[in-house]
C-alpha atoms as a PDB file:
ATOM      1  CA  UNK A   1      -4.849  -7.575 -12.943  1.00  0.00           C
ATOM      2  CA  UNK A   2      -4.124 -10.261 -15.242  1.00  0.00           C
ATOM      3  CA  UNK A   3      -3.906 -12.370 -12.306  1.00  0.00           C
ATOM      4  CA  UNK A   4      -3.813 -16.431 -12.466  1.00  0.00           C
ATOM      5  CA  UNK A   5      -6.992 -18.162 -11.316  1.00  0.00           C
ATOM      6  CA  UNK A   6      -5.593 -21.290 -10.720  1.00  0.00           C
ATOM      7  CA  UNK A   7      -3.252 -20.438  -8.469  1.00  0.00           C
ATOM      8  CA  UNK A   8      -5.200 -18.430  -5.927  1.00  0.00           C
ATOM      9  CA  UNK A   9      -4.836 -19.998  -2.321  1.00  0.00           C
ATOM     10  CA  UNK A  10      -6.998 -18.605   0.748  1.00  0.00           C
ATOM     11  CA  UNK A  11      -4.350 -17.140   3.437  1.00  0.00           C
ATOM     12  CA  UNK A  12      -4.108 -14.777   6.073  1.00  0.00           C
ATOM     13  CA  UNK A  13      -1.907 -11.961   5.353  1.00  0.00           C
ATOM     14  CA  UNK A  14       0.090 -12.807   8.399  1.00  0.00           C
ATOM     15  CA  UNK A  15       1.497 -16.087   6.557  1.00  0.00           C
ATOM     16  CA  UNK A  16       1.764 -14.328   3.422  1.00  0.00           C
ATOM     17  CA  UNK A  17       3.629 -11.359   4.706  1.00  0.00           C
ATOM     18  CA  UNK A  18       6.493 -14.044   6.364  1.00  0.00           C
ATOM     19  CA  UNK A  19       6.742 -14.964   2.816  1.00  0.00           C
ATOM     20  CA  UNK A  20       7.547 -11.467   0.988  1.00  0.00           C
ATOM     21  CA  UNK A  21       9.481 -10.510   3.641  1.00  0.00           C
ATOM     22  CA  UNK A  22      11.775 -13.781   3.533  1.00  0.00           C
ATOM     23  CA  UNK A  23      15.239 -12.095   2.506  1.00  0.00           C
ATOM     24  CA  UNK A  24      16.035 -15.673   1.749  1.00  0.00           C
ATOM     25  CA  UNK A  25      14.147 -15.581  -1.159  1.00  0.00           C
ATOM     26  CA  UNK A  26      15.259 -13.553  -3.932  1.00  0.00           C
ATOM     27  CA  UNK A  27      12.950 -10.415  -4.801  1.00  0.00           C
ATOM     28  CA  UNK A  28      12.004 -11.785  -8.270  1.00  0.00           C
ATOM     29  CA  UNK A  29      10.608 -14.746  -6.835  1.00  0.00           C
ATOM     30  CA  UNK A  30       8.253 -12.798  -4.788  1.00  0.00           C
ATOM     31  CA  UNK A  31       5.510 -12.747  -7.336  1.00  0.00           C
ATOM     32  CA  UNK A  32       2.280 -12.778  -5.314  1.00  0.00           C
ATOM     33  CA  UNK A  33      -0.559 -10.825  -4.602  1.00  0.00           C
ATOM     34  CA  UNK A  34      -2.417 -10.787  -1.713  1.00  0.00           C
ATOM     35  CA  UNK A  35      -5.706  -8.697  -2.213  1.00  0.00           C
ATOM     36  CA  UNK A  36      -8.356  -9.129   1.316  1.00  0.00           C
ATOM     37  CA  UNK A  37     -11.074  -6.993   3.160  1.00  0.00           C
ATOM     38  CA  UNK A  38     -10.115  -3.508   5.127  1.00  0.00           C
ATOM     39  CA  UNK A  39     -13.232  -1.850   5.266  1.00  0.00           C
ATOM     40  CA  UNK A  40     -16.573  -1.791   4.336  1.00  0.00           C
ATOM     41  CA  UNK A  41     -16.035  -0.195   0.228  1.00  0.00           C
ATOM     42  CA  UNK A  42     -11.914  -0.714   1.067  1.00  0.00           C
ATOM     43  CA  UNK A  43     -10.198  -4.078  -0.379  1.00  0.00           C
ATOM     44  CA  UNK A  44      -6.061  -4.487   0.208  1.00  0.00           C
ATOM     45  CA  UNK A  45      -3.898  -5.406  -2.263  1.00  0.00           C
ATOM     46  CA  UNK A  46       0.083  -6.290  -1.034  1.00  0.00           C
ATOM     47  CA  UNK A  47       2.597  -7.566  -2.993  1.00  0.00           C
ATOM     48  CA  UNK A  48       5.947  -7.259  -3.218  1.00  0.00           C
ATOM     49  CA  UNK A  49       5.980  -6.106  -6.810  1.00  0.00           C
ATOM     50  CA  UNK A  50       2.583  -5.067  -8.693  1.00  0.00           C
ATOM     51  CA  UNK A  51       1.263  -4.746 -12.161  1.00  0.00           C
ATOM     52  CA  UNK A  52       3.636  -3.033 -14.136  1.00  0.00           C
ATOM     53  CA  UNK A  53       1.101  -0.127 -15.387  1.00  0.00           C
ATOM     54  CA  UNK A  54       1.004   0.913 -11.315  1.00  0.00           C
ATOM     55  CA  UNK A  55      -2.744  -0.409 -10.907  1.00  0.00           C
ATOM     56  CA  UNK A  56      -4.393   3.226 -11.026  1.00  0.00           C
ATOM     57  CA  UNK A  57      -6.946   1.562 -12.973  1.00  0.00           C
ATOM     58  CA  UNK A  58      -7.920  -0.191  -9.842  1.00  0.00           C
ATOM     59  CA  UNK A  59     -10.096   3.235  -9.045  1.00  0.00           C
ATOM     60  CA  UNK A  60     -12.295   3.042 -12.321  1.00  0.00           C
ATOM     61  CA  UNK A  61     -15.784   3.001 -12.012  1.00  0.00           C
ATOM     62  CA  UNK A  62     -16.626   5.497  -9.243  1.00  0.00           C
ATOM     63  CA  UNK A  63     -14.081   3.534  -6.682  1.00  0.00           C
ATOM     64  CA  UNK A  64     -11.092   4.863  -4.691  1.00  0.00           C
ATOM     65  CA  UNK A  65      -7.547   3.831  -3.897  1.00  0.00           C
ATOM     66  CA  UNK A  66      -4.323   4.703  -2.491  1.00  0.00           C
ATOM     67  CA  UNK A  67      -0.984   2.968  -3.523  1.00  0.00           C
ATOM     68  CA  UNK A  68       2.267   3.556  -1.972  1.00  0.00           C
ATOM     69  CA  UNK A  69       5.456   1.870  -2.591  1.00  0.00           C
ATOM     70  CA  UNK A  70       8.355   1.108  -0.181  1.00  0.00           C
ATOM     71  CA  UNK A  71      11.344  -0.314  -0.649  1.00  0.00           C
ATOM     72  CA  UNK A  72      14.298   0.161   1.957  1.00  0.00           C
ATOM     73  CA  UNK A  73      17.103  -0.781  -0.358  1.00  0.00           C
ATOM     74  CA  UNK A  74      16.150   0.430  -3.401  1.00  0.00           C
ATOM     75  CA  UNK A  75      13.987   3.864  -3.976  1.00  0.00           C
ATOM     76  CA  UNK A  76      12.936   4.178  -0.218  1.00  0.00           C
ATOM     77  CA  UNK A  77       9.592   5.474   0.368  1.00  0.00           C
ATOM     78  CA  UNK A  78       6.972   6.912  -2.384  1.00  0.00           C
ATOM     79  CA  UNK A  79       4.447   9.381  -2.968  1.00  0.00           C
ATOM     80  CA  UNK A  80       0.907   8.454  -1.808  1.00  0.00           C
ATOM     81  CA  UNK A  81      -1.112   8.438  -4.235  1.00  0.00           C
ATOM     82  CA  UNK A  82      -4.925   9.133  -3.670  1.00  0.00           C
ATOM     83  CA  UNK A  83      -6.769   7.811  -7.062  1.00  0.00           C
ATOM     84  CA  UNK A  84     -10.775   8.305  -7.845  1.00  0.00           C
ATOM     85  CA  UNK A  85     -12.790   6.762 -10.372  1.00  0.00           C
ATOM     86  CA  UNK A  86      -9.318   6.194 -12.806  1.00  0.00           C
ATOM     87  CA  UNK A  87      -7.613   9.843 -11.723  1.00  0.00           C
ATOM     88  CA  UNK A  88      -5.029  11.066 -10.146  1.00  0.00           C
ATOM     89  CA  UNK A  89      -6.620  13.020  -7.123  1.00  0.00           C
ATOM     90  CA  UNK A  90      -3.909  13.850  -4.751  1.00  0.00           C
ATOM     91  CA  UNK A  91      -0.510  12.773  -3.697  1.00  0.00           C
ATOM     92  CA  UNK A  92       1.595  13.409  -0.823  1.00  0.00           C
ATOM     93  CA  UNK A  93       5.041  13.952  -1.703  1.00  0.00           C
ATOM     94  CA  UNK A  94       7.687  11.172  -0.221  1.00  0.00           C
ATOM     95  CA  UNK A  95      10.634  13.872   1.339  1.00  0.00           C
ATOM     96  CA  UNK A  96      13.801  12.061   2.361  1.00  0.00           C
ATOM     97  CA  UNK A  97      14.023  13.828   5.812  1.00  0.00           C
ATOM     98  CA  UNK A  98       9.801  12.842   6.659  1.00  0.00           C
ATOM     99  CA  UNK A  99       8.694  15.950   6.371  1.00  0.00           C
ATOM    100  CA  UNK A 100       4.853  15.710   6.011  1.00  0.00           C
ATOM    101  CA  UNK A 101       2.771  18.010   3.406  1.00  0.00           C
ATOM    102  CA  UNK A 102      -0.012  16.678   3.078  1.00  0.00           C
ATOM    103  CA  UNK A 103      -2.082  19.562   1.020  1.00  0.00           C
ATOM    104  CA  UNK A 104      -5.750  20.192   0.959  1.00  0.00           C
ATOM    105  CA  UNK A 105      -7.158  16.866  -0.106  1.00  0.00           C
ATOM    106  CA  UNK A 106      -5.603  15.086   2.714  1.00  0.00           C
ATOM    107  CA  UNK A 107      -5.605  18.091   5.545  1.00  0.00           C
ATOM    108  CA  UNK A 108      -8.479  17.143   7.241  1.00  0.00           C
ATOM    109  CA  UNK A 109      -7.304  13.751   8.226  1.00  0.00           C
ATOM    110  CA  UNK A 110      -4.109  15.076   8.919  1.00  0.00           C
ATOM    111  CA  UNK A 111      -4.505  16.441  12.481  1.00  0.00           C
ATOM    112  CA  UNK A 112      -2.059  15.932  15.300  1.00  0.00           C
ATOM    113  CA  UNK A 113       0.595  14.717  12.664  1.00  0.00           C
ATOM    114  CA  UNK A 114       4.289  15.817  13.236  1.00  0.00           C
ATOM    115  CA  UNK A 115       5.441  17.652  10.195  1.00  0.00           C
ATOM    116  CA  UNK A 116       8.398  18.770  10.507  1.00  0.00           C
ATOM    117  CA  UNK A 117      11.983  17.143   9.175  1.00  0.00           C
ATOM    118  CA  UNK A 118      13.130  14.515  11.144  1.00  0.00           C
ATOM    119  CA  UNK A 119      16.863  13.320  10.779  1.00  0.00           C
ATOM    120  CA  UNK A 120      16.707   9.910  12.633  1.00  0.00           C
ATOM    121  CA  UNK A 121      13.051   8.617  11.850  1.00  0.00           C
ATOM    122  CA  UNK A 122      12.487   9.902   7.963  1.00  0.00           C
ATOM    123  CA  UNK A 123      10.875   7.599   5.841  1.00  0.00           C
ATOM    124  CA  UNK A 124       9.657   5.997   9.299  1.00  0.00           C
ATOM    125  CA  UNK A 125       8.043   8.724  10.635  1.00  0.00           C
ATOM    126  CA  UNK A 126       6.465   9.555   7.274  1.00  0.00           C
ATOM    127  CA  UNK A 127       5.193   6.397   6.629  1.00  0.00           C
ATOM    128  CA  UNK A 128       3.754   6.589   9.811  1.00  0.00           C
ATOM    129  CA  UNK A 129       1.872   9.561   8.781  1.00  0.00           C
ATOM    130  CA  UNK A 130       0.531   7.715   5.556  1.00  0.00           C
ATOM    131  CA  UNK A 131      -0.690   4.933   7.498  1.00  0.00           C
ATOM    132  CA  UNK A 132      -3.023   7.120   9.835  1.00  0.00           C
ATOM    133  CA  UNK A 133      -4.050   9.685   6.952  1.00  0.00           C
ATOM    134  CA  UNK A 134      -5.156   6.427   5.082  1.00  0.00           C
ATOM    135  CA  UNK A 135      -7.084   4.941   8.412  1.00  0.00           C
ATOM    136  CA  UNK A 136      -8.666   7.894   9.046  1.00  0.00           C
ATOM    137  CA  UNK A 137     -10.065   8.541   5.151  1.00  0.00           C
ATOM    138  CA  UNK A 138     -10.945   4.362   4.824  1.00  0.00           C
ATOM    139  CA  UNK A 139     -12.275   3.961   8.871  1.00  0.00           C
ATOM    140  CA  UNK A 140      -9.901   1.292   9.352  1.00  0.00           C
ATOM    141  CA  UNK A 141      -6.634   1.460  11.057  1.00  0.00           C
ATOM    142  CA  UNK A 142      -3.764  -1.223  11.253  1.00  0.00           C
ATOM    143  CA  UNK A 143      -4.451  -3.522  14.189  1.00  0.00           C
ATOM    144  CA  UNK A 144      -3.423  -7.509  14.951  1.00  0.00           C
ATOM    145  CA  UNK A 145      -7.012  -8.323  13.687  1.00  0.00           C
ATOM    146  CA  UNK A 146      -6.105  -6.528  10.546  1.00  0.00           C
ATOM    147  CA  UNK A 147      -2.877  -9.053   9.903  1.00  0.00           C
ATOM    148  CA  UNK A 148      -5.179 -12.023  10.694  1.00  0.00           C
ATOM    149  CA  UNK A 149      -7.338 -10.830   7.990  1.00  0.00           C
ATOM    150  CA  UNK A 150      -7.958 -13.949   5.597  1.00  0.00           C
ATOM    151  CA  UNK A 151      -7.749 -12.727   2.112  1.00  0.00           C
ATOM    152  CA  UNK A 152      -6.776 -14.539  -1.548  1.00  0.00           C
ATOM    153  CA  UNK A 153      -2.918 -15.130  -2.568  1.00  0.00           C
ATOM    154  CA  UNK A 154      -2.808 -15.055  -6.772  1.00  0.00           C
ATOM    155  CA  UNK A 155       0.610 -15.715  -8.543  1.00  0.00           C
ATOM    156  CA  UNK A 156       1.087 -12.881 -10.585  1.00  0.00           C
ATOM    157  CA  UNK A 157       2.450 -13.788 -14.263  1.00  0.00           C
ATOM    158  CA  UNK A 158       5.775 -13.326 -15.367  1.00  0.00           C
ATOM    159  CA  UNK A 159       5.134  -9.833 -17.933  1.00  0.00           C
ATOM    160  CA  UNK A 160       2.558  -8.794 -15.433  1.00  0.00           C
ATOM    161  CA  UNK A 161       4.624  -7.644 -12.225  1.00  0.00           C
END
């Protein structure tokens, strides 16, 4: 990830998400990483802006990811992307009204989940949906432990984000 060593600090995400969430800072100087635990075989990484080839790569050698992106004021909500062992595996599609497709790969974990178009909650309701697709497939949901989770905090290098 062509991360910096030397500036890694131990923090929970809690702290670190009141920092790239601070609208008083200015989006290019929110160039951290914060990569902890979620699961047993599930690591987090959350940053504000990530490695500019997408991190896909994170998957190679026989692991498994997801990456989403989200950004209100800018391109909204994206696909999530399912990636195994380097490849593309699955995505479901980011539609501006929330409705949820979430095709074969992701069907079985997809159970109970409102699909249709939604007006008023959109990208909310959607992203909603990703969050419990990806809890049920990694055996971890969001929870208040989950935020007190201590993980690493790495400055990411200008060129690299």
């Amino acid at each position: 990830m062509r991360l910096d060593p030397r500036s890694r600090r131990d923090v929970r995400l809690i702290q670190e998400a009141a920092t790239m969430t601070d609208s008083t800072v200015p989006i290019d100087e929110k160039d951290s990483l914060w990569i902890g635990p979620h699961s047993p075989g599930w690591s987090v990484v959350i940053g504000v802006s990530g490695p500019e080839t997408g991190g896909w790569w994170l998957s190679s050698g026989n692991r498994s990811m997801f990456m989403v992106d989200w950004d209100r004021d800018i391109d909204g909500l994206s696909d999530l992307a399912y990636y195994r062992d380097g490849n593309l595996v699955a995505e479901i599609p980011a539609l501006p009204y929330g409705e949820f497709l979430p095709g074969p790969e992701f069907e079985p974990y997809a159970h109970g989940l409102l699909r249709g178009e939604d007006l008023n909650a959109g990208e909310e309701k959607l992203a909603h949906a990703y969050l419990t697709v990806v809890g049920r497939m990694t055996g971890r949901f969001l929870d208040e432990d989950w935020f007190h989770t201590l993980g690493r905090t790495y400055g990411v290098p200008s060129g690299s984000a």
